[in-house]
N, C-alpha and C. Protein backbone atom coordinates (compact mmCIF):
# COMPACT_ATOMS: atom_id res chain seq x y z
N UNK A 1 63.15 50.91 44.02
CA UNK A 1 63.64 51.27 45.32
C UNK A 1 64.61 52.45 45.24
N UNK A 2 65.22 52.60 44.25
CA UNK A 2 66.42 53.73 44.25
C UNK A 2 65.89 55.25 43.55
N UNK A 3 64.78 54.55 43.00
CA UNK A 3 63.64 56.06 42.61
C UNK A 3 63.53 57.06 43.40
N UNK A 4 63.43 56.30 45.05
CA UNK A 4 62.85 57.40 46.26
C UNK A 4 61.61 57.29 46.57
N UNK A 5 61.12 56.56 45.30
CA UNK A 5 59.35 56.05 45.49
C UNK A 5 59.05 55.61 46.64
N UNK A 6 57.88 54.87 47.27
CA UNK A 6 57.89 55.06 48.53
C UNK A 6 57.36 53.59 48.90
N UNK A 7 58.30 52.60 48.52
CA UNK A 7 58.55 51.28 48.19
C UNK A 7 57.36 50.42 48.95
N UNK A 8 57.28 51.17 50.42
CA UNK A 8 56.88 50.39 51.56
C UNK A 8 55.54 50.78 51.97
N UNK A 9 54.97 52.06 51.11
CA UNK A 9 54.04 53.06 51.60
C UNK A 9 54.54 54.40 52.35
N UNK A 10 53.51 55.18 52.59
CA UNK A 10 53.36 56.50 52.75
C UNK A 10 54.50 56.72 54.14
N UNK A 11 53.91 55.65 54.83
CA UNK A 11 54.12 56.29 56.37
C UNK A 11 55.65 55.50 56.48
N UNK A 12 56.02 54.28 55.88
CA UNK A 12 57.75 54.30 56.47
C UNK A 12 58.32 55.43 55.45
N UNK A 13 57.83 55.79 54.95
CA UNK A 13 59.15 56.75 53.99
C UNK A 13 59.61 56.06 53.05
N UNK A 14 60.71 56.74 52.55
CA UNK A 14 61.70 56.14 51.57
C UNK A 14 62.58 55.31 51.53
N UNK A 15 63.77 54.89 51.02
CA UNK A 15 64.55 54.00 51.34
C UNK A 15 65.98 54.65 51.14
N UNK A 16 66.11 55.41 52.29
CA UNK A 16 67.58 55.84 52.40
C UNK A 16 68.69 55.41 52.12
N UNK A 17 69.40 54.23 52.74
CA UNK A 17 70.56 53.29 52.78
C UNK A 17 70.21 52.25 52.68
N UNK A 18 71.15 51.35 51.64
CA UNK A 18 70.98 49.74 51.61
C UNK A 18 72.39 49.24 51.60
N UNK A 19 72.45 48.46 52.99
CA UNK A 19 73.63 47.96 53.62
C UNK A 19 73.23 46.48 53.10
N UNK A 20 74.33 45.61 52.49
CA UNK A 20 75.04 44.44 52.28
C UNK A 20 75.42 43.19 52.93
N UNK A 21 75.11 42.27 53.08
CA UNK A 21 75.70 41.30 54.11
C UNK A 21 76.42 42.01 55.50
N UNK A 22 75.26 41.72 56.53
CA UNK A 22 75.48 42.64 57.77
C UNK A 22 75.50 42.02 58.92
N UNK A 23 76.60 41.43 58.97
CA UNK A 23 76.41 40.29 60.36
C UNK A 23 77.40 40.97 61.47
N UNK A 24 78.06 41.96 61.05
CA UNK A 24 78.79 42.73 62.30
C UNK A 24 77.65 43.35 62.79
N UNK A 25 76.70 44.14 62.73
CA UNK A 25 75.63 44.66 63.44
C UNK A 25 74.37 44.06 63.67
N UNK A 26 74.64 42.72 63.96
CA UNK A 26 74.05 41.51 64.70
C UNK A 26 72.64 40.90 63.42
N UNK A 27 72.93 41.28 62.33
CA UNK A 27 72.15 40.23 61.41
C UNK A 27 72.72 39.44 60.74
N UNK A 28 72.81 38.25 61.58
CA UNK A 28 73.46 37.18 60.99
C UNK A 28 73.17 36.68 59.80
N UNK A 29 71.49 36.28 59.61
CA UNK A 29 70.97 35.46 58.72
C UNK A 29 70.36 36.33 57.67
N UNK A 30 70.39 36.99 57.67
CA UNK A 30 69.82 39.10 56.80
C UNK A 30 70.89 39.03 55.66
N UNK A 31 70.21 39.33 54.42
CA UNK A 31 71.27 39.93 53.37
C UNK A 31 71.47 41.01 53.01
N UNK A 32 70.50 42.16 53.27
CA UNK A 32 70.13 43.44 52.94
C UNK A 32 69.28 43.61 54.43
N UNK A 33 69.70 45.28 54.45
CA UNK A 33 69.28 46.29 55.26
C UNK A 33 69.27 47.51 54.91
N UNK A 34 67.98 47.52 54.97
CA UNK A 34 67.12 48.81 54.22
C UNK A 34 66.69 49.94 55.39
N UNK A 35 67.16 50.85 55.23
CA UNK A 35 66.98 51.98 56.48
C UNK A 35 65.94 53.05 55.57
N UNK A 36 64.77 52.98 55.76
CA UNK A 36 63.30 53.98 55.66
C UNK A 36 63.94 55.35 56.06
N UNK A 37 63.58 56.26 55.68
CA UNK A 37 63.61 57.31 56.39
C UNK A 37 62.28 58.33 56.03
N UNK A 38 61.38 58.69 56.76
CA UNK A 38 60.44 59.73 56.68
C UNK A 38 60.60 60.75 57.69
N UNK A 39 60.99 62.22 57.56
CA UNK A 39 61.39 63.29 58.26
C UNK A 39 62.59 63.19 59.11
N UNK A 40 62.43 63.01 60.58
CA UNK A 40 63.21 62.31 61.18
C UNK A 40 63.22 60.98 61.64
N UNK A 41 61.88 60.34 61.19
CA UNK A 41 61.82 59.12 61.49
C UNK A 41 62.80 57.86 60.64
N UNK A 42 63.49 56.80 61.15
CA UNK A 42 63.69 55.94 60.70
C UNK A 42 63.34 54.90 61.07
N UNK A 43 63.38 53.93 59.88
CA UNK A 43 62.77 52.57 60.23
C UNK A 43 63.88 51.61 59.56
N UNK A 44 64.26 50.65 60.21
CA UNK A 44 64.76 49.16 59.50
C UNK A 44 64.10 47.99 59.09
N UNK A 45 65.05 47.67 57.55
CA UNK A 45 63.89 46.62 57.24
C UNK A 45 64.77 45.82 56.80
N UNK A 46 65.43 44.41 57.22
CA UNK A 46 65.89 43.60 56.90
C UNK A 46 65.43 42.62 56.16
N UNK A 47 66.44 41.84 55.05
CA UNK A 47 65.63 41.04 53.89
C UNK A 47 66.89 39.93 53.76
N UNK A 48 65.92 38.72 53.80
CA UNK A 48 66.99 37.34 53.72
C UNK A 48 66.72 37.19 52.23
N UNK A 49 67.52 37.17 50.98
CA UNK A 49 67.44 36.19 50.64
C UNK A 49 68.37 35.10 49.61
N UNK A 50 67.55 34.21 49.65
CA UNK A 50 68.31 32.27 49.61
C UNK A 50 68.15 32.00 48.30
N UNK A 51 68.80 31.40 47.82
CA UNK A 51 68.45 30.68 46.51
C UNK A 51 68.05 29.79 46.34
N UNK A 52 68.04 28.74 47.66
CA UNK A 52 67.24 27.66 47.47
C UNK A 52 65.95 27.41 48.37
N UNK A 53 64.82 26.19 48.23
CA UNK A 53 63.85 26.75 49.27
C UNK A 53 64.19 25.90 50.70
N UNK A 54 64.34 26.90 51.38
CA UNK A 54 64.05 26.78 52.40
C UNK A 54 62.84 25.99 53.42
N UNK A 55 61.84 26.31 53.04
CA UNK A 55 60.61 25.86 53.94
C UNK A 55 59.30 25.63 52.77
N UNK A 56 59.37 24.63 53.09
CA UNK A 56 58.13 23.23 52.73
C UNK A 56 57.20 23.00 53.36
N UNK A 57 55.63 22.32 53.29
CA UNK A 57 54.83 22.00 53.83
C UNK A 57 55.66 21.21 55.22
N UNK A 58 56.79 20.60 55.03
CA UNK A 58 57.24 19.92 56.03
C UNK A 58 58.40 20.55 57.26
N UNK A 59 58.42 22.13 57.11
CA UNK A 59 58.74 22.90 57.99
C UNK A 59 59.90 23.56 57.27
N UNK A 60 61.23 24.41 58.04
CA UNK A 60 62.12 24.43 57.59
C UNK A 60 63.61 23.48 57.55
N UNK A 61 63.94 23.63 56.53
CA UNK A 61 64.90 22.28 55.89
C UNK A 61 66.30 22.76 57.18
N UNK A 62 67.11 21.85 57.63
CA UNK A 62 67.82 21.24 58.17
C UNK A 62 68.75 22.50 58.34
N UNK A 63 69.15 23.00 57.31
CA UNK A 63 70.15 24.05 57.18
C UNK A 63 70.33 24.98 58.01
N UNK A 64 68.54 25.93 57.65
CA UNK A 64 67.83 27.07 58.31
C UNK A 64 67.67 26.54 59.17
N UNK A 65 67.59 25.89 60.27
CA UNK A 65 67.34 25.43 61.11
C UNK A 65 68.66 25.48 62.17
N UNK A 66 69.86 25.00 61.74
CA UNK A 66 70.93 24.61 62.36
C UNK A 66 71.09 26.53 62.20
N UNK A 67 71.11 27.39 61.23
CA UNK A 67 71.70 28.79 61.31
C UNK A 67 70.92 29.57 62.63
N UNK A 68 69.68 29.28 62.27
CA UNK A 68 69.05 29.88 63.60
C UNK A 68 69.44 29.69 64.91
């Protein structure tokens, strides 16, 4: 990802900025935010993740559930 390679494919671009636990700019449940950039285009790509599992044949566990 920090290559510039084009992580996501051709058309989002690259991966400009990667923002950190981001719950002031309304992603609560998000750990990373990945801002694409191709020309002037940008794109956001938010990424949760958990260390434990979350979701089972029997839906999502109690936790994820109450955060949502």
């Amino acid at each position: 990802m920090l290559s510039r390679k084009l992580a996501f494919g051709p058309n989002l671009g690259a991966i400009a900025e990667i923002h950190f636990e981001t719950p002031d700019v309304g992603h609560v449940l998000d750990d990373l935010l990945l801002v694409l950039k191709r020309g002037e285009r940008s794109t956001r790509c938010v990424v949760s993740v958990k260390s434990n599992r979350r979701l089972t044949k029997a839906g999502f566990n109690t936790e994820s559930v109450h955060d949502a």
